[in-house]
PDB file of N, CA and C in Angstrom:
ATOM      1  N   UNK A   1       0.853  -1.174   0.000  1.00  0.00           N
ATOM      2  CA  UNK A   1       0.000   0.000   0.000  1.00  0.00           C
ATOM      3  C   UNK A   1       0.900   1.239   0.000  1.00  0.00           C
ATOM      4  N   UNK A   2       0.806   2.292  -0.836  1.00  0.00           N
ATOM      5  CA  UNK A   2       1.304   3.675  -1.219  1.00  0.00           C
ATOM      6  C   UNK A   2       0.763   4.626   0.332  1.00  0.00           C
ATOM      7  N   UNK A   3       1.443   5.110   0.218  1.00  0.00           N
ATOM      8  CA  UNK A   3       1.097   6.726   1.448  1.00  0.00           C
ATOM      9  C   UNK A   3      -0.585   7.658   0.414  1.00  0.00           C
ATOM     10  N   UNK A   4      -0.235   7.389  -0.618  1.00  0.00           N
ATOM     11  CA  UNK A   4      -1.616   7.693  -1.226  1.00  0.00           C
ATOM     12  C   UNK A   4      -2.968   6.893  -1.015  1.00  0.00           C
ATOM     13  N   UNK A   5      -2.990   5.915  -1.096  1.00  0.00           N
ATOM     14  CA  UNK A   5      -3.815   5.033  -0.474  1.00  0.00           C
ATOM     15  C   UNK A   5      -4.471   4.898   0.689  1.00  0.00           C
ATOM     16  N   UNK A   6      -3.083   4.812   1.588  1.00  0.00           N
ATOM     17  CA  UNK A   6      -3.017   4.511   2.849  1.00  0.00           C
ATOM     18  C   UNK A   6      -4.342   5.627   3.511  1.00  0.00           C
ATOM     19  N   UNK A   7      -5.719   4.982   4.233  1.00  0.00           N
ATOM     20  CA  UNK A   7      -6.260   5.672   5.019  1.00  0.00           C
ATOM     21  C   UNK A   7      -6.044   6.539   5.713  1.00  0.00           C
ATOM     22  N   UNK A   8      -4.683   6.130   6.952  1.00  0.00           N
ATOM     23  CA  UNK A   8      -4.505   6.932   7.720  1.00  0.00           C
ATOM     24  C   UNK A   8      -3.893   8.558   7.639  1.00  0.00           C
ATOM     25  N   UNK A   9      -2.556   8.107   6.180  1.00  0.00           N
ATOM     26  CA  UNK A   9      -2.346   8.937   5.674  1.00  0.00           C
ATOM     27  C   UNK A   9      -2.982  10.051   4.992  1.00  0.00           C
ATOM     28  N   UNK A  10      -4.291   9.383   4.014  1.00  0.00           N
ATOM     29  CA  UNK A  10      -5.515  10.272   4.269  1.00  0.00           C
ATOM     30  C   UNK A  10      -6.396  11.038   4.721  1.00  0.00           C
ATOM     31  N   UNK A  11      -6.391  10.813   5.311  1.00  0.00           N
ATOM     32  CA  UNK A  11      -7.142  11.028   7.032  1.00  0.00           C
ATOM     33  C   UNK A  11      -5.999  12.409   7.588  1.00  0.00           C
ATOM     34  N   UNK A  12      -5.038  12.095   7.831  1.00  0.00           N
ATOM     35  CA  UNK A  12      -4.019  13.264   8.129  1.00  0.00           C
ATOM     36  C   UNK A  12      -3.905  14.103   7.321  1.00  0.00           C
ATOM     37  N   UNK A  13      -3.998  13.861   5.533  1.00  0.00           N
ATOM     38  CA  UNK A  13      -3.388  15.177   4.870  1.00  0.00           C
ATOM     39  C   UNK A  13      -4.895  15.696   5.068  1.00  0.00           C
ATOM     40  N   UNK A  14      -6.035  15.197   5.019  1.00  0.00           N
ATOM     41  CA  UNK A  14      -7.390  15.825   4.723  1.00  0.00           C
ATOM     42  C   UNK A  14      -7.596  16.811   6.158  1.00  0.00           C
ATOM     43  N   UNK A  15      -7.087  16.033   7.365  1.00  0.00           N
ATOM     44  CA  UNK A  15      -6.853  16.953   8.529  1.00  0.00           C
ATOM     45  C   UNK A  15      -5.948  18.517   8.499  1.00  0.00           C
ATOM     46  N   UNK A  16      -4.975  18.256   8.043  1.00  0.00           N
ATOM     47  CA  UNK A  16      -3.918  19.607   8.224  1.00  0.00           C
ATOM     48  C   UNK A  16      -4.649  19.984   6.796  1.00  0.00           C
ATOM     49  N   UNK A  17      -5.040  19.493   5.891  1.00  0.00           N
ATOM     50  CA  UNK A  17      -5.648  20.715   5.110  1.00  0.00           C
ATOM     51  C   UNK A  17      -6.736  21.455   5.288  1.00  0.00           C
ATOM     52  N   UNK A  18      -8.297  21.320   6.581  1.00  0.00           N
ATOM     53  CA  UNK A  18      -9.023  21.375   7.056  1.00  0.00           C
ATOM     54  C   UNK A  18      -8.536  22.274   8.191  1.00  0.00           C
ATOM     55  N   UNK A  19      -7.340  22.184   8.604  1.00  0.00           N
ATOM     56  CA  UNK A  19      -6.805  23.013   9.493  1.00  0.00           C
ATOM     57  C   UNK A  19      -6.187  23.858   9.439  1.00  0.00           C
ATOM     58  N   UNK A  20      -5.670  23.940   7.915  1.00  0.00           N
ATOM     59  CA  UNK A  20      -5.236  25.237   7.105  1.00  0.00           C
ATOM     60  C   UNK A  20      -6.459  26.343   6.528  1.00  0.00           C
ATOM     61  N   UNK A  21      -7.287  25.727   6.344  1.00  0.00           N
ATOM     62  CA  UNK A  21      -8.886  26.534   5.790  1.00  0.00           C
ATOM     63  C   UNK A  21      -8.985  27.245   6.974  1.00  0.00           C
ATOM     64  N   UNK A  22      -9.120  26.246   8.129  1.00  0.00           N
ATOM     65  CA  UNK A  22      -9.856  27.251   9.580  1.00  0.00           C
ATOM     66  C   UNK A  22      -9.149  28.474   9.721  1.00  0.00           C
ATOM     67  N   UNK A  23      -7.865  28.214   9.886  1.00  0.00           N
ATOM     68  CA  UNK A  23      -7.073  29.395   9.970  1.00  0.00           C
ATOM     69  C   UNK A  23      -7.128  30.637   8.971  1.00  0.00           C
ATOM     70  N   UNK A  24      -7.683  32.068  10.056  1.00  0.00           N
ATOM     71  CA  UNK A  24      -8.060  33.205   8.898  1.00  0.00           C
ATOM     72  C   UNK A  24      -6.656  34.093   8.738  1.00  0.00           C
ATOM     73  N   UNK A  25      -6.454  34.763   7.626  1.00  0.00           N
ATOM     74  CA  UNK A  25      -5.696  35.348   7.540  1.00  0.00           C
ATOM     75  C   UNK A  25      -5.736  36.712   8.587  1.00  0.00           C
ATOM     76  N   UNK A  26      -5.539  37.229   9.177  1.00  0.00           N
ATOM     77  CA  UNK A  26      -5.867  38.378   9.395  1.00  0.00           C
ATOM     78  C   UNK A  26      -5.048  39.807   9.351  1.00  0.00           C
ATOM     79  N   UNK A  27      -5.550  40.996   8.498  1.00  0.00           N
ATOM     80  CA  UNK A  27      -4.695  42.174   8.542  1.00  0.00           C
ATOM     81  C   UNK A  27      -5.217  42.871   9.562  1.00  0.00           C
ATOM     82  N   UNK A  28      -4.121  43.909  10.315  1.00  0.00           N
ATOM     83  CA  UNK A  28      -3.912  44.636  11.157  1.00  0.00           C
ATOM     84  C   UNK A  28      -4.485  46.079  10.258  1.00  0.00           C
ATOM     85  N   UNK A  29      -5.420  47.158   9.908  1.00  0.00           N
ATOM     86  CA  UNK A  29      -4.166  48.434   9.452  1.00  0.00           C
ATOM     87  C   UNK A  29      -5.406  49.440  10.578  1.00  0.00           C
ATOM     88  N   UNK A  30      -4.362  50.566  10.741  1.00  0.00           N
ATOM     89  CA  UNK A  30      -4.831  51.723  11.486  1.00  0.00           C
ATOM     90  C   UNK A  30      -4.643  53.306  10.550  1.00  0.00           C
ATOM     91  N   UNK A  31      -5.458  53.852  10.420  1.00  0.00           N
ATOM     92  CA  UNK A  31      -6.242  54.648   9.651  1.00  0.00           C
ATOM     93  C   UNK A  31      -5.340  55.564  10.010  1.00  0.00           C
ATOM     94  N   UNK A  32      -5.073  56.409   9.118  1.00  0.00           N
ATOM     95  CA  UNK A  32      -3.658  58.208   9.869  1.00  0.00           C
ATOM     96  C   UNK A  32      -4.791  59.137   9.286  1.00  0.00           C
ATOM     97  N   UNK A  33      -4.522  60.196  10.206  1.00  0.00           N
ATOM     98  CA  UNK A  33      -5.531  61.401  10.170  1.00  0.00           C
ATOM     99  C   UNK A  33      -5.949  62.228   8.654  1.00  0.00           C
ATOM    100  N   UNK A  34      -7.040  62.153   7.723  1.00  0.00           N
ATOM    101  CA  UNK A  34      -6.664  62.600   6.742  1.00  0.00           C
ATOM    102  C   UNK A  34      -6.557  61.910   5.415  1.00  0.00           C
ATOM    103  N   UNK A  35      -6.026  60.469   5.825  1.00  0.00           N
ATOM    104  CA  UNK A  35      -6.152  59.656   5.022  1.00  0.00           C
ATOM    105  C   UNK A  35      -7.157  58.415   4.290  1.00  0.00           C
ATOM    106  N   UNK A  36      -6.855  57.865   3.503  1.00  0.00           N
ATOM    107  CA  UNK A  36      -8.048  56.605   3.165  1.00  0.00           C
ATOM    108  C   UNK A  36      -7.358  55.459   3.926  1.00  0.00           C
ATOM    109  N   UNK A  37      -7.693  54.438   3.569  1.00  0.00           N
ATOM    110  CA  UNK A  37      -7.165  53.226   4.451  1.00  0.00           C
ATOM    111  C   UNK A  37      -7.562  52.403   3.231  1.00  0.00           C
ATOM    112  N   UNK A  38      -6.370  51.544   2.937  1.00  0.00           N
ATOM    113  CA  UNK A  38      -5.960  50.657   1.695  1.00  0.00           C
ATOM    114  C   UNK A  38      -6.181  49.209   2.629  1.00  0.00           C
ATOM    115  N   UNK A  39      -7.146  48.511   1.763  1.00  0.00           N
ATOM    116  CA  UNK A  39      -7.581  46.665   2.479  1.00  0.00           C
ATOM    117  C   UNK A  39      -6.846  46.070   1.305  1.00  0.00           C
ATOM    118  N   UNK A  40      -6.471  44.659   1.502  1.00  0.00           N
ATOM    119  CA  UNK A  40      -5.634  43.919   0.269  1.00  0.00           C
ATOM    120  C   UNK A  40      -6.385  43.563  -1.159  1.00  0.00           C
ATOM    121  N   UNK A  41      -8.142  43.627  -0.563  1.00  0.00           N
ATOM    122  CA  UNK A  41      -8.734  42.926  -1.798  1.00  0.00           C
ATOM    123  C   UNK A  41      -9.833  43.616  -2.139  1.00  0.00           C
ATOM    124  N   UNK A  42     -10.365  43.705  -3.051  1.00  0.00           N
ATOM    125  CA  UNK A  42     -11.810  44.647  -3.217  1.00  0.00           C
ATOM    126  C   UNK A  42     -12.841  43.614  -3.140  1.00  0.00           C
ATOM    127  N   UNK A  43     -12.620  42.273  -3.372  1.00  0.00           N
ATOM    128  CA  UNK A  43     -13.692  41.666  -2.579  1.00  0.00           C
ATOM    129  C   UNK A  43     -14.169  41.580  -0.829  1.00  0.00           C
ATOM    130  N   UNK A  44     -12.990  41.731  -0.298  1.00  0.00           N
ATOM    131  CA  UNK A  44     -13.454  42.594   1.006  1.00  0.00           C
ATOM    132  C   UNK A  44     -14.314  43.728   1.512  1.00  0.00           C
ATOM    133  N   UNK A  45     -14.053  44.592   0.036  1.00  0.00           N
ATOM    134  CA  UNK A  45     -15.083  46.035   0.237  1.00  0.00           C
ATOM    135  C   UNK A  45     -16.480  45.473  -0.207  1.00  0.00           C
ATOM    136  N   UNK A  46     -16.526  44.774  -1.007  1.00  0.00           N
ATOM    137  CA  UNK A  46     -17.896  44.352  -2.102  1.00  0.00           C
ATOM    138  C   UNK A  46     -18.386  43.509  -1.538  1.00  0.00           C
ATOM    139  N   UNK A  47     -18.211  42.545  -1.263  1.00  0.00           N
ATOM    140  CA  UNK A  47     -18.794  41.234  -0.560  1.00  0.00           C
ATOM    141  C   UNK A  47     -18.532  41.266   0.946  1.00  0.00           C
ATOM    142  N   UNK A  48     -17.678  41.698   1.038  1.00  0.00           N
ATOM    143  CA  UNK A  48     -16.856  41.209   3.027  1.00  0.00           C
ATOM    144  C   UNK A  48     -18.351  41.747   3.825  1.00  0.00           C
ATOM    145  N   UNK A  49     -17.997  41.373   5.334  1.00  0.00           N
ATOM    146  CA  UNK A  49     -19.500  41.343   6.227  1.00  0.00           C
ATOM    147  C   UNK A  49     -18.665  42.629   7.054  1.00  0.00           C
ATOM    148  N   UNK A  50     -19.140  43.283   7.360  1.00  0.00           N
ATOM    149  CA  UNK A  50     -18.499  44.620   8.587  1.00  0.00           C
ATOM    150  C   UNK A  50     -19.252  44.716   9.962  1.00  0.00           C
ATOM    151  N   UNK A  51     -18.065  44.662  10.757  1.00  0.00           N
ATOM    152  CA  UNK A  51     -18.828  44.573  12.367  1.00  0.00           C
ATOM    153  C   UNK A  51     -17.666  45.215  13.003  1.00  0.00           C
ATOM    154  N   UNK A  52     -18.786  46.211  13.994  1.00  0.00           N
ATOM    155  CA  UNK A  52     -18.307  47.243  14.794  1.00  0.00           C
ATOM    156  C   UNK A  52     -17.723  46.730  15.585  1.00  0.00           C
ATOM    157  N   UNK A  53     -16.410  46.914  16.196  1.00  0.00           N
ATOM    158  CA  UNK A  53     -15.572  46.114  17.755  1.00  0.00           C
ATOM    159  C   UNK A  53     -15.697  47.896  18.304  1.00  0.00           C
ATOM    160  N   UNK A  54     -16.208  47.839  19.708  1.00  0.00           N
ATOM    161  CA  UNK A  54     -15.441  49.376  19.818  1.00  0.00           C
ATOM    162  C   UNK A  54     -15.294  50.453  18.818  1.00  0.00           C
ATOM    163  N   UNK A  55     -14.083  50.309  18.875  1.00  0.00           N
ATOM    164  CA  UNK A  55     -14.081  51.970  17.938  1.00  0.00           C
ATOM    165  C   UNK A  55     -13.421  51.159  16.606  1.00  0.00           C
ATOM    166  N   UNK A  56     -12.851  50.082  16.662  1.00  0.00           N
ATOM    167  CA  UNK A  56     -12.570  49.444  15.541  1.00  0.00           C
ATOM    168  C   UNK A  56     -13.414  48.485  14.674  1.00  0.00           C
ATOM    169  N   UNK A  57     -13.029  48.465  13.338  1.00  0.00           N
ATOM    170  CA  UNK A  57     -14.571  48.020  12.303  1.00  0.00           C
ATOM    171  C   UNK A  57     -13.229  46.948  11.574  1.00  0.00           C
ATOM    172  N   UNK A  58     -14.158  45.683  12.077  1.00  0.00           N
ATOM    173  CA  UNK A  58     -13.663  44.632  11.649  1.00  0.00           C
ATOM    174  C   UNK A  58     -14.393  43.765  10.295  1.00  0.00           C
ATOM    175  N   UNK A  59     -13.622  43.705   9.074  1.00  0.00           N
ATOM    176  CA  UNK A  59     -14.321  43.622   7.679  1.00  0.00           C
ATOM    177  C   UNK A  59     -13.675  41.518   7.935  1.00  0.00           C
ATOM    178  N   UNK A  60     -15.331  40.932   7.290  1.00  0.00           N
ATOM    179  CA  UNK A  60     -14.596  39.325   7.203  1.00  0.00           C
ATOM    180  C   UNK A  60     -15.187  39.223   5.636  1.00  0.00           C
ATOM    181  N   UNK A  61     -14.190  38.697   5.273  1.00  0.00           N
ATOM    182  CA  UNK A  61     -14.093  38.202   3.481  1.00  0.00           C
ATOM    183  C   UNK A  61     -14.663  37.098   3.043  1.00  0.00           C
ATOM    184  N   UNK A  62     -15.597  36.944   1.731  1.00  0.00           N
ATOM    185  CA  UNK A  62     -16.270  35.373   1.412  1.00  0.00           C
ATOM    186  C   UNK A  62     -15.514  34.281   1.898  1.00  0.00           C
ATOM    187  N   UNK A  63     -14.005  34.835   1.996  1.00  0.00           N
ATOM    188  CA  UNK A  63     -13.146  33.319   2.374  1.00  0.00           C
ATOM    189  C   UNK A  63     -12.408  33.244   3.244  1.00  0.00           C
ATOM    190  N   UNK A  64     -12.761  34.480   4.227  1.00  0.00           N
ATOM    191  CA  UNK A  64     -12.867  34.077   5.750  1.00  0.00           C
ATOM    192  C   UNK A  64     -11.626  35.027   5.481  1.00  0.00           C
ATOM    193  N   UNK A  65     -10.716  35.522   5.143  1.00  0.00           N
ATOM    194  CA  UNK A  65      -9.563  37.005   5.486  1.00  0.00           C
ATOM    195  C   UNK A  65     -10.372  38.258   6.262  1.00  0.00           C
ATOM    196  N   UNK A  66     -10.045  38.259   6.851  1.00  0.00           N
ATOM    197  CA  UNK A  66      -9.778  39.459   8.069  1.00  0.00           C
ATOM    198  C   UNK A  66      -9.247  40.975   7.930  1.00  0.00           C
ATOM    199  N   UNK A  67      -9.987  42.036   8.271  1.00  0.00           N
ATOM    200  CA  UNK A  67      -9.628  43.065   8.118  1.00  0.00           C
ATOM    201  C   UNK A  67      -9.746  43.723   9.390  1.00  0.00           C
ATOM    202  N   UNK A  68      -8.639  44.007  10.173  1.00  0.00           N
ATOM    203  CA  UNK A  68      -9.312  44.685  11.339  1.00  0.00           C
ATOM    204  C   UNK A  68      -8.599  46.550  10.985  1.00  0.00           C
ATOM    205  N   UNK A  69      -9.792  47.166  11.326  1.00  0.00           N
ATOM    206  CA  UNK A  69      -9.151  49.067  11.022  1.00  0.00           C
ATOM    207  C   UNK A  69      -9.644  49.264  12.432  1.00  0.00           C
ATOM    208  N   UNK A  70      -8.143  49.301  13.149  1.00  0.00           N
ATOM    209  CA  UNK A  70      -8.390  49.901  14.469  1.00  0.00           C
ATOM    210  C   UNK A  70      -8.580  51.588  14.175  1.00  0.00           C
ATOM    211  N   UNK A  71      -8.806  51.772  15.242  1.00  0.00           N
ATOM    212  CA  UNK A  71      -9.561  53.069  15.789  1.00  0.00           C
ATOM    213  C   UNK A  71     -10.323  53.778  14.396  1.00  0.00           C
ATOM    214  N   UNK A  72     -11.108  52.657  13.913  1.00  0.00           N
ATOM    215  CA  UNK A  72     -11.989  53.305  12.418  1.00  0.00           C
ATOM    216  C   UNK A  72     -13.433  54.852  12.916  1.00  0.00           C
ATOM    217  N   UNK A  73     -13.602  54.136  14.330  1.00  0.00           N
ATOM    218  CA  UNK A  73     -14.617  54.922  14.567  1.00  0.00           C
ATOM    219  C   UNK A  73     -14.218  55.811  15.502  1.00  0.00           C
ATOM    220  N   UNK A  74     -13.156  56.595  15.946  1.00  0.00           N
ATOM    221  CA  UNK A  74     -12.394  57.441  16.124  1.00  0.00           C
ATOM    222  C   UNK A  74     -13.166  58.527  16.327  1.00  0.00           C
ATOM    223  N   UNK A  75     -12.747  58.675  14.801  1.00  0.00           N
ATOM    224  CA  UNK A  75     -13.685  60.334  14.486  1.00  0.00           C
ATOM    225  C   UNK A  75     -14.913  60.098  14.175  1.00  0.00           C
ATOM    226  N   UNK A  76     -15.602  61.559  14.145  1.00  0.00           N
ATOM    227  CA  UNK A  76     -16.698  62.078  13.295  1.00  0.00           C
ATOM    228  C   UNK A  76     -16.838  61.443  11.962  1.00  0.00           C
ATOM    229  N   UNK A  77     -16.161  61.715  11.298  1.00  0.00           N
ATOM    230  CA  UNK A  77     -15.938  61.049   9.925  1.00  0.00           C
ATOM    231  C   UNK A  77     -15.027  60.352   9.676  1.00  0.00           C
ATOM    232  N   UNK A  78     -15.246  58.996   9.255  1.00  0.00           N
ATOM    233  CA  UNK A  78     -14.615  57.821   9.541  1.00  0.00           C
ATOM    234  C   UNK A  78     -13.537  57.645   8.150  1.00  0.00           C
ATOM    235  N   UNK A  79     -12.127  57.468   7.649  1.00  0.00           N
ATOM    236  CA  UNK A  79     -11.604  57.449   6.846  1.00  0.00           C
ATOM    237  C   UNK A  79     -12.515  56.265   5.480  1.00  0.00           C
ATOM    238  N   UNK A  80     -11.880  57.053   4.247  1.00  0.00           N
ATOM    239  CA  UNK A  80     -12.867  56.439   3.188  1.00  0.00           C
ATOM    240  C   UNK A  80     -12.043  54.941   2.991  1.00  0.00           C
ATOM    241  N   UNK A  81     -12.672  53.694   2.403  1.00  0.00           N
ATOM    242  CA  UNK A  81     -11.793  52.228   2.663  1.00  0.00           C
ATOM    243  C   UNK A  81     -11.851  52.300   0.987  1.00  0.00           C
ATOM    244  N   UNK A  82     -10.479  51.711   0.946  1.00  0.00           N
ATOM    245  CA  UNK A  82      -9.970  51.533  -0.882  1.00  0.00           C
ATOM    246  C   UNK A  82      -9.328  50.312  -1.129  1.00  0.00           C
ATOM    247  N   UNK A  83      -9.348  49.865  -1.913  1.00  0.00           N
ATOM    248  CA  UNK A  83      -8.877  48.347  -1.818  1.00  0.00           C
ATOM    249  C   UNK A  83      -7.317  48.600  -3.140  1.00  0.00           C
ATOM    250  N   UNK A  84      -6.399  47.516  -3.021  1.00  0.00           N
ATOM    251  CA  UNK A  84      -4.898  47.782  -3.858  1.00  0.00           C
ATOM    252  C   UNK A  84      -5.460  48.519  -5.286  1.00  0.00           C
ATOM    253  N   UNK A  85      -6.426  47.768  -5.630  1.00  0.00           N
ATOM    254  CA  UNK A  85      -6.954  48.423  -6.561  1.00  0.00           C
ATOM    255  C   UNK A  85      -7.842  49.397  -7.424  1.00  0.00           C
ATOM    256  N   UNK A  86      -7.849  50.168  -6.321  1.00  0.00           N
ATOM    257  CA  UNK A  86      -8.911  50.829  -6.544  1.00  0.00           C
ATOM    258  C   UNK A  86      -9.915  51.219  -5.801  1.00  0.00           C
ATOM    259  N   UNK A  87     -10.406  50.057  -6.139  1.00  0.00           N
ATOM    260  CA  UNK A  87     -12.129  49.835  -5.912  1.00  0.00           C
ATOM    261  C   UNK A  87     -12.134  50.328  -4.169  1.00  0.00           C
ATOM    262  N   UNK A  88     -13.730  51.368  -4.137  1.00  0.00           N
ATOM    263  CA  UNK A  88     -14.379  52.248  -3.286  1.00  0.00           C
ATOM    264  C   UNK A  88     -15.351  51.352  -2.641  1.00  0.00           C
TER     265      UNK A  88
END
């Protein structure tokens, strides 16, 4: 019997790859006075779910990446979010 075959071996790669999914990516960024605040993906802006922590607004992505913008709710007017490319 091959390591391909092999159940157990199965069983383990299907585990650590199941345990690589769970794990979210997550970005850090904090907003400077004045400025926009750049996220990695514009499917984060378009699709992602947004939830208030405190004063920070935490964005989660169709595939589970993480956006946390500390002190987003800071101010009065909250910096505008732009993604690498662009997209508003």
């Amino acid at each position: 019997m091959n390591a391909q075959s092999d159940p157990k071996t199965l069983a383990l790669s299907k585990a650590a790859q199941s345990a690589q999914a769970a794990q979210k990516l997550l970005h850090l960024v904090s907003p400077e006075a004045g400025w926009s605040v750049q996220v990695p993906k514009a499917s984060l802006l378009t699709q992602g779910d947004y939830a208030r922590q405190g004063l920070d607004l935490l964005i989660t992505g169709p595939d589970g990446e993480q956006v946390l913008v500390t002190d987003y709710f800071l101010t009065d007017s909250p910096p505008d979010l732009v993604a690498e490319d662009g997209a508003r």
